[in-house]
Protein backbone atom coordinates (compact mmCIF):
# COMPACT_ATOMS: atom_id res chain seq x y z
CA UNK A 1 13.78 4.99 -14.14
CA UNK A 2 12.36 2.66 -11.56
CA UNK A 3 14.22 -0.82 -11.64
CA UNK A 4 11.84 -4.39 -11.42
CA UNK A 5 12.49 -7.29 -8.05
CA UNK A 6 10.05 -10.02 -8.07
CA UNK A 7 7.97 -10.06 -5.26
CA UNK A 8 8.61 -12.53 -2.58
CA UNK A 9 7.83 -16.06 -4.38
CA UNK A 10 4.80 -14.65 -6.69
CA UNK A 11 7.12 -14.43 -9.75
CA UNK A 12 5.39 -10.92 -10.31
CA UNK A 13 7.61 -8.65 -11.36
CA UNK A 14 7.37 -5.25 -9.89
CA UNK A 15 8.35 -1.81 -9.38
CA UNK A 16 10.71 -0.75 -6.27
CA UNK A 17 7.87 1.83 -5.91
CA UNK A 18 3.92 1.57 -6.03
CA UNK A 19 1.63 4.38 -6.94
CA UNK A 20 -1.95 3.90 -4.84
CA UNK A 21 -4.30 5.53 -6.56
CA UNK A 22 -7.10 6.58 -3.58
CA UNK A 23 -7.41 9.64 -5.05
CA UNK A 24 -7.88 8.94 -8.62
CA UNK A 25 -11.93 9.37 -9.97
CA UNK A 26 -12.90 11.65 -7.37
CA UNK A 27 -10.55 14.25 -6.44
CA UNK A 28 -8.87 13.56 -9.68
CA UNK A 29 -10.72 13.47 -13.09
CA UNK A 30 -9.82 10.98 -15.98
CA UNK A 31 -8.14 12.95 -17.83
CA UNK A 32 -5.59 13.98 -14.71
CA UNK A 33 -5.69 10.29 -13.51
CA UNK A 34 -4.63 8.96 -16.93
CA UNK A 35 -1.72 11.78 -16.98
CA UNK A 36 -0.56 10.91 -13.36
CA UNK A 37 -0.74 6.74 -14.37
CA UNK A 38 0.79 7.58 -17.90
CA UNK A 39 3.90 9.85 -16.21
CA UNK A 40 4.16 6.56 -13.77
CA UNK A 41 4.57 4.37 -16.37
CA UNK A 42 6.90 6.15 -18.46
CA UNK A 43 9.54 6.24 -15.22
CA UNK A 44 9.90 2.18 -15.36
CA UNK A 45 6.29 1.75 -12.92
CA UNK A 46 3.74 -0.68 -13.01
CA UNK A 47 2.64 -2.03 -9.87
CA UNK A 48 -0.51 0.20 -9.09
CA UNK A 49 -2.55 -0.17 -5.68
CA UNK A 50 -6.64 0.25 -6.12
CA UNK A 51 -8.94 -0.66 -4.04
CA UNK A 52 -13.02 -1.51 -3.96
CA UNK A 53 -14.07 0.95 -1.23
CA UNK A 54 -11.46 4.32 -2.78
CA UNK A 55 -13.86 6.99 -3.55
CA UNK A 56 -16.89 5.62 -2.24
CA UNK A 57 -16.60 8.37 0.73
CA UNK A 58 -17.88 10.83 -2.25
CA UNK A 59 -21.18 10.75 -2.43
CA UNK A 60 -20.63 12.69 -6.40
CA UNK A 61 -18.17 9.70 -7.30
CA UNK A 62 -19.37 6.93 -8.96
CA UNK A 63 -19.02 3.24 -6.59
CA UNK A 64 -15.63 2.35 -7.35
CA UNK A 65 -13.94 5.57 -8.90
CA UNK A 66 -10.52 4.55 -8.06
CA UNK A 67 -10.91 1.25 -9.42
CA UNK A 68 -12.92 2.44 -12.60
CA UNK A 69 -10.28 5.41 -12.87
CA UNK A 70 -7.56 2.49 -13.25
CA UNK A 71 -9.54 0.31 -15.50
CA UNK A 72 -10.66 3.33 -18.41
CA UNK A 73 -6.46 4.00 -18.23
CA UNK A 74 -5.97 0.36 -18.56
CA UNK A 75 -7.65 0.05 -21.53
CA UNK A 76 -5.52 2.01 -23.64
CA UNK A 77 -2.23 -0.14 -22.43
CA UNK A 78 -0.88 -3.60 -22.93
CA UNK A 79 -2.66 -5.36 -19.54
CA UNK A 80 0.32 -7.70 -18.97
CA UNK A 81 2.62 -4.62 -18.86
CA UNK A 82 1.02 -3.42 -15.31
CA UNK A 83 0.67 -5.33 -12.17
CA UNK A 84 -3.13 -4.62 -10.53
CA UNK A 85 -3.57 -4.88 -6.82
CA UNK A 86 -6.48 -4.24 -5.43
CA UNK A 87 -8.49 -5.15 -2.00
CA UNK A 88 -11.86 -6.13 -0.36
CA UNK A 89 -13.67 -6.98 2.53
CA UNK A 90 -13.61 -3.40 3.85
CA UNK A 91 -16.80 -1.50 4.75
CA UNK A 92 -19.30 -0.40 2.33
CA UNK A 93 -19.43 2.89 3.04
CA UNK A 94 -21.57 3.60 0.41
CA UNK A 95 -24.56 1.81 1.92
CA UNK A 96 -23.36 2.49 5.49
CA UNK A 97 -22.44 -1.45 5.69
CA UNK A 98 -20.24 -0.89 8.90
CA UNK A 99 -19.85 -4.55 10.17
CA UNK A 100 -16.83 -6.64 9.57
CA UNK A 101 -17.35 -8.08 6.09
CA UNK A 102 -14.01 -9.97 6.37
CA UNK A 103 -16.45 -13.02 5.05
CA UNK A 104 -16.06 -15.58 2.00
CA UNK A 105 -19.54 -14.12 0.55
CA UNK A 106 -18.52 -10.27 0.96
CA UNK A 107 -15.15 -10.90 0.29
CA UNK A 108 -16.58 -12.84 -3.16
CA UNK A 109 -19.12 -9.70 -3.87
CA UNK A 110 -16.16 -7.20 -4.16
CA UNK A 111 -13.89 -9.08 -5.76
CA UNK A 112 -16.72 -9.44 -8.68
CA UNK A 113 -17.35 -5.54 -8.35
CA UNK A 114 -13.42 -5.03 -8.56
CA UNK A 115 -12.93 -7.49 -12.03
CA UNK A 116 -16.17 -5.24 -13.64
CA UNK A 117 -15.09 -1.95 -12.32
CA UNK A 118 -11.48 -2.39 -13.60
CA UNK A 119 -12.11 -4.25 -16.53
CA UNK A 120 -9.73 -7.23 -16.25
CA UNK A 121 -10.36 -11.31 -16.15
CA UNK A 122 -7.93 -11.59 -13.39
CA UNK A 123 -6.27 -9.44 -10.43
CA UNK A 124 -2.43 -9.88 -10.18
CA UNK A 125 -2.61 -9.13 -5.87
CA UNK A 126 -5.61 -9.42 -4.25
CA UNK A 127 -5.33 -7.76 -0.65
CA UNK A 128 -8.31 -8.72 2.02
CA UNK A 129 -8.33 -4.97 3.29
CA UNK A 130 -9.21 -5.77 6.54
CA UNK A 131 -9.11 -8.81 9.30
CA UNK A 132 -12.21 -9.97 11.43
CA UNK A 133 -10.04 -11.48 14.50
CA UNK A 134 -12.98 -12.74 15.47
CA UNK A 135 -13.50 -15.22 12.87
CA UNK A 136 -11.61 -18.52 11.92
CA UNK A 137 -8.57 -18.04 9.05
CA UNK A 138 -9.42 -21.56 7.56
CA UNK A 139 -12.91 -20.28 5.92
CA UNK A 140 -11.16 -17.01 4.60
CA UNK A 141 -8.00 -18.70 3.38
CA UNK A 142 -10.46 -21.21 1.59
CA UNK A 143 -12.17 -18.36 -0.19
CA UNK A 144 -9.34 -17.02 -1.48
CA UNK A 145 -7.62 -20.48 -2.95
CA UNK A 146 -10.94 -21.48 -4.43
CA UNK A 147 -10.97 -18.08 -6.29
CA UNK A 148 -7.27 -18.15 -6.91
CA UNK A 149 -7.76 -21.95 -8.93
CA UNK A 150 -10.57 -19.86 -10.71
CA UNK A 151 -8.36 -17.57 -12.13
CA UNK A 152 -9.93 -14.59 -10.71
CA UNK A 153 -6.98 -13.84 -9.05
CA UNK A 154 -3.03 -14.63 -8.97
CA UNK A 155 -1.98 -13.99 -5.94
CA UNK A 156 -3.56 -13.26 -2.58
CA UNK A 157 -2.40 -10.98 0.26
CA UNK A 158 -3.28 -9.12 3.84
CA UNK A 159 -3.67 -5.67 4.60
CA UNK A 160 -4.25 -4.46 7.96
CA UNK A 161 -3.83 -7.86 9.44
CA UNK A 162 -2.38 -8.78 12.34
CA UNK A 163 1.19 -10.58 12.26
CA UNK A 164 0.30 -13.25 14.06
CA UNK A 165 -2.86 -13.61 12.38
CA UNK A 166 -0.84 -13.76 9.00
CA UNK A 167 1.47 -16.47 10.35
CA UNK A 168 -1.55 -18.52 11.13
CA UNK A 169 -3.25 -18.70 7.72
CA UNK A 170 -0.43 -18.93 6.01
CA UNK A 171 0.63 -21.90 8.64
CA UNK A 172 -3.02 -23.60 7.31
CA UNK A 173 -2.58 -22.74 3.79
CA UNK A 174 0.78 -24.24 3.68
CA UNK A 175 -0.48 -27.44 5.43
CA UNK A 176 -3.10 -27.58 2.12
CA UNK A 177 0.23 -28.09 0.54
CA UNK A 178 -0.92 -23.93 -0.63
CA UNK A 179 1.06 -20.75 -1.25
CA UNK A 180 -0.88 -18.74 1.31
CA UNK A 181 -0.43 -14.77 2.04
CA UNK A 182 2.00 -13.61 -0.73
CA UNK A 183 2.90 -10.31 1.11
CA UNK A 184 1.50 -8.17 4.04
CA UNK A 185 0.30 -4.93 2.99
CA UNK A 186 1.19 -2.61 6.07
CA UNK A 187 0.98 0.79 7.65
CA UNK A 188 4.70 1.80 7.97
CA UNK A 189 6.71 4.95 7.49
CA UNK A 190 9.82 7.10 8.93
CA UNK A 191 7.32 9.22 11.59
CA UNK A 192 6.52 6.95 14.15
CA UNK A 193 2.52 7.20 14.85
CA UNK A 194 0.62 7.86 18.01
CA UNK A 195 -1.33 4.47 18.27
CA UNK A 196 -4.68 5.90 19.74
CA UNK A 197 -4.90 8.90 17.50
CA UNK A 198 -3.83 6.80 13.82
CA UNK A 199 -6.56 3.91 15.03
CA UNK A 200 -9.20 6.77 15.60
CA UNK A 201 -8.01 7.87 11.90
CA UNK A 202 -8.19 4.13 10.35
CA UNK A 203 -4.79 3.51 10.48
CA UNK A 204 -3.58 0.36 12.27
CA UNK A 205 -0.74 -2.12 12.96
CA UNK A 206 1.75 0.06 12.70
CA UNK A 207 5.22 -1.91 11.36
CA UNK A 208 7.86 -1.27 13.84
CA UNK A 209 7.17 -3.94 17.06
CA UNK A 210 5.17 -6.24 15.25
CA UNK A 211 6.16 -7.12 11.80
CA UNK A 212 10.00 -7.43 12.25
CA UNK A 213 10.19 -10.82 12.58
CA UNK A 214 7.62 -12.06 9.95
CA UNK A 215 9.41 -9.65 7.32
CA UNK A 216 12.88 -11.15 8.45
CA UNK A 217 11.31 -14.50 7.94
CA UNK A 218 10.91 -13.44 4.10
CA UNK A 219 7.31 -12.10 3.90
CA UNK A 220 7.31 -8.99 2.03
CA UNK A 221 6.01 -6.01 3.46
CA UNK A 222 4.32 -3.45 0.75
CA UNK A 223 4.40 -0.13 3.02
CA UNK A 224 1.06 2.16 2.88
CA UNK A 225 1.33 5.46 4.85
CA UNK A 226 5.60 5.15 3.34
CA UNK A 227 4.77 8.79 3.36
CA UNK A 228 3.75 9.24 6.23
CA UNK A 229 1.45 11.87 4.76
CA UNK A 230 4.17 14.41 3.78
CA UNK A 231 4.67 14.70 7.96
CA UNK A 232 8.17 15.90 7.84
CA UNK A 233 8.02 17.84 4.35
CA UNK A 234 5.04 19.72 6.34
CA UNK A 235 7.06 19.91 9.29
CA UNK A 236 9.88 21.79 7.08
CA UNK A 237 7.12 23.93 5.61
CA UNK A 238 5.38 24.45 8.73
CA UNK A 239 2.10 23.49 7.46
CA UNK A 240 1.02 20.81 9.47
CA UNK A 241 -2.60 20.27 9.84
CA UNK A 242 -3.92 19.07 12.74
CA UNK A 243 -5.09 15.47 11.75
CA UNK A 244 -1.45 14.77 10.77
CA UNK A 245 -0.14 16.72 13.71
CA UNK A 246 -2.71 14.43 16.31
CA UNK A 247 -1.13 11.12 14.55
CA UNK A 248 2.97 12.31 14.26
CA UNK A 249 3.79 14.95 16.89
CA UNK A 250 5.62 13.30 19.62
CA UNK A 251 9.35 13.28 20.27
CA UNK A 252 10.23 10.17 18.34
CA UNK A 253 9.56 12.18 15.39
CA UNK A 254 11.37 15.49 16.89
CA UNK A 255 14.54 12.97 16.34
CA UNK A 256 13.67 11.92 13.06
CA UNK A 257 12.91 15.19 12.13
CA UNK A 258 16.26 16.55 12.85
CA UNK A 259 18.13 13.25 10.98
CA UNK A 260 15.90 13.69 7.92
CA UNK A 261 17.11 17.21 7.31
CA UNK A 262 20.71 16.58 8.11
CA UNK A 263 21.09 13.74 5.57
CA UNK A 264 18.63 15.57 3.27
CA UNK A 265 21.18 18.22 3.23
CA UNK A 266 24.13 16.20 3.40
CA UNK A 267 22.74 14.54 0.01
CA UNK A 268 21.45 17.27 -1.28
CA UNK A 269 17.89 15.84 -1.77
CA UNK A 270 14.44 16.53 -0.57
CA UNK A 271 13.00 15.08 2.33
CA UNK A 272 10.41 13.75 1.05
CA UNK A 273 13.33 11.36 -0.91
CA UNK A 274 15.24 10.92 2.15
CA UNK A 275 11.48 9.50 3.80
CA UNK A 276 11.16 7.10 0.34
CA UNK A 277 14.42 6.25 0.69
CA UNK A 278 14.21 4.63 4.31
CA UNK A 279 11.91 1.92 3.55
CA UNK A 280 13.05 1.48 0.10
CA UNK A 281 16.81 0.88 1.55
CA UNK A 282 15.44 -1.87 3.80
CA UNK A 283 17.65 -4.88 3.78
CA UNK A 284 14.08 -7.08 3.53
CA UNK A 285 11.92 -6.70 0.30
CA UNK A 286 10.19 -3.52 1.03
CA UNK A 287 8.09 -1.60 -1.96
CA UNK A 288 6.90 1.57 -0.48
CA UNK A 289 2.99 3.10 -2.17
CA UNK A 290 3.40 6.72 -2.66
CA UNK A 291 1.15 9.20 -3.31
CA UNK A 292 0.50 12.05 -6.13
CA UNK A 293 -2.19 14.27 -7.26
CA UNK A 294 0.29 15.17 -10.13
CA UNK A 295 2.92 14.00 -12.62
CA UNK A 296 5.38 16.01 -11.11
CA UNK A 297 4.70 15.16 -7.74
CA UNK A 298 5.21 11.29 -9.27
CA UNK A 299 8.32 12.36 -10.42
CA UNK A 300 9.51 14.05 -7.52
CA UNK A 301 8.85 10.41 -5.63
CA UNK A 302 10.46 8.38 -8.40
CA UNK A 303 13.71 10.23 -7.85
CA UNK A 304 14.05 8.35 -4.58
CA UNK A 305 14.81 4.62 -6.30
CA UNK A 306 18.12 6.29 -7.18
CA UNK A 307 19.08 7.08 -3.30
CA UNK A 308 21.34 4.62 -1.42
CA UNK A 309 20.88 4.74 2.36
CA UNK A 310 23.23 2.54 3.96
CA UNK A 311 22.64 0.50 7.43
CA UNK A 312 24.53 3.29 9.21
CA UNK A 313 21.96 5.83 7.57
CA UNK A 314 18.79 3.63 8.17
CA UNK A 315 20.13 3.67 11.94
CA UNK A 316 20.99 7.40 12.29
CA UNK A 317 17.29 7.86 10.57
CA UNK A 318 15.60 5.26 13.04
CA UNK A 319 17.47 6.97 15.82
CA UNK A 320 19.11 4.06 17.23
C-alpha cells in the first residue's frame, strides 16, 4: 500500500507515487482507464497527473480524453479522496496553435476547458505546462493568484520551467506576501538523457545540473519521465526502440545499466523497482509519475514504495 507525505507547504496530502494518465481516453478506453485508476486507488493512490493537451495528438479522441477519462472515473468516487493535477498553457495541437501560449488569457481558456472536461469546481495542482522565457513572470504569477483567490484552483505549480525562472516568480509572489510555485514538475529519471535528442522529442530541463539546489532549498520536485520510458527494463529485454535508444544510449547509462541489475539482483526485485526506487529514496521530497496501460503494470510500480535505497545505493546507482 502506498503511504501519504504532504507536499511541500500545500497541506495536500499525497501519494509517494503519481499515476499520469497521458494515455487514458485514447489508447485506453473507459472501461480500461477506470480499471487502471480503480487498481491505483485500491494500493493507497490518489494523486493523479492529467493534463489539457493528453490525447489531443488523436485526431479519433475527443479534445481532452485524458482529462475527460479522469473526470467520468471521478464521478463514481468521493472527490476529496483524490488529489487532481492537471496543466495548461501548452500548444493546442488540436487546432495547430503552435506559439507559446504561456499567457494569462490562454492559460485562463484551459484552465476553464480542464474544470468542464474533468468535472470538478476546483483543481488541487495546477501545473503551467510550459514557460515563455520570453515573457515577464509578474503577469503569469498574477494570473494564477487571481484564479487561485477564485477557487478555481488550490495550488499552483511549473512544469518544464526553468530553475531560475522558478526562483524568480516565486521571489515576486513571495514579495505579494503570496505562496508562489508549490512544486516544480520536472523531467528526471535514473538514464541520464542526451540533451539534443530529448529536446527534439519534447523533453526538456533535465533534473541533474539544474534543479539541485532549488530542490535542496525545499521545493519539491514531482519527477515526469521517473521511468525513463522503461530504458533499462528494455535494455534487459533488448527491445529498445530507436526513439528511446536516440534519447538514453550513451555511456552514462552503460554505468547505470550495470548498477541497476546488480542491486536488482542483489534485492531480488525488478528493475523497473530498482529505477522507482532511486527517485523515490531521494533525501528531498521527490514523488515520481509512473506509467501503466494496465492494473498489473500499476501494481508492478506500486511495489517500489516498499524498497529502501540507502545514500550508499543512490550513489553506486548515480555512479559517483
Amino acid at each position: 500500500m502506498l503511504s501519504k507525505i504532504t507536499l511541500g507547504n500545500t497541506g495536500l496530502s499525497v501519494s509517494r507515487l503519481c499515476y499520469g494518465t497521458n494515455m487514458l481516453g485514447w489508447m485506453l478506453d473507459q472501461q480500461k482507464s477506470n480499471a487502471i485508476l480503480d487498481t491505483f486507488a485500491e494500493l493507497g493512490g490518489n494523486l493523479i497527473d492529467t493534463a489539457r493537451s493528453y490525447g489531443d495528438w488523436s485526431p479519433e479522441a475527443p479534445v481532452g480524453a485524458s482529462e475527460r477519462a479522469v473526470g467520468a472515473w471521478l464521478k463514481g468516487q468521493k472527490r476529496e479522496d483524490f488529489v487532481i493535477a492537471t496543466k495548461g498553457g501548452f500548444f493546442d495541437m488540436r487546432v495547430g496553435d503552435y506559439r507559446n501560449r504561456v499567457t494569462p488569457a490562454d492559460i485562463s481558456a484551459d484552465l476553464a476547458q480542464s474544470l468542464d472536461h474533468l468535472g470538478i469546481d476546483a483543481i488541487d495542482l495546477y501545473f503551467v505546462h510550459m514557460d515563455n522565457p520570453e515573457a515577464p513572470v509578474e503577469p503569469i504569477i498574477d494570473a494564477l493568484i487571481a484564479h487561485r483567490e477564485m477557487g478555481r484552483i488550490r495550488h499552483f505549480a511549473a512544469s518544464n520551467w526553468a530553475a531560475d525562472r522558478i526562483v524568480a516568480a516565486n521571489a515576486y509572489a513571495a514579495s505579494l506576501g503570496k505562496a508562489g510555485f508549490a512544486a516544480s514538475e520536472t523531467f528526471w529519471g535514473l538514464a541520464v538523457p542526451d540533451a539534443a535528442a530529448a529536446a527534439q522529442q519534447g523533453y526538456q530541463h533535465y533534473y541533474e545540473g539544474e534543479y539541485e539546489a532549488l530542490h535542496a532549498a525545499g521545493l519539491p520536485i514531482v519527477a515526469y519521465a521517473a521511468q525513463s520510458g522503461g530504458y533499462f527494463t528494455k535494455l534487459a529485454q533488448g527491445a529498445v526502440g530507436e526513439p528511446l535508444a536516440s534519447r538514453y544510449a550513451n555511456p552514462a547509462n552503460e554505468k547505470r545499466f550495470a548498477a541497476v541489475q546488480e542491486l536488482a539482483e542483489e534485492r531480488g526485485v525488478s528493475i523497473n523497482e530498482i529505477v522507482l526506487a532511486y527517485l523515490l529514496c531521494q533525501p528531498k521530497q521527490t514523488v515520481p509519475i509512473f506509467g501503466g496501460s494496465s492494473p498489473d503494470q500499476v501494481r508492478d510500480s506500486v511495489k517500489a514504495a516498499a524498497l529502501q535505497l540507502s545514500p550508499a545505493d543512490l550513489a553506486r546507482l548515480a555512479g559517483s
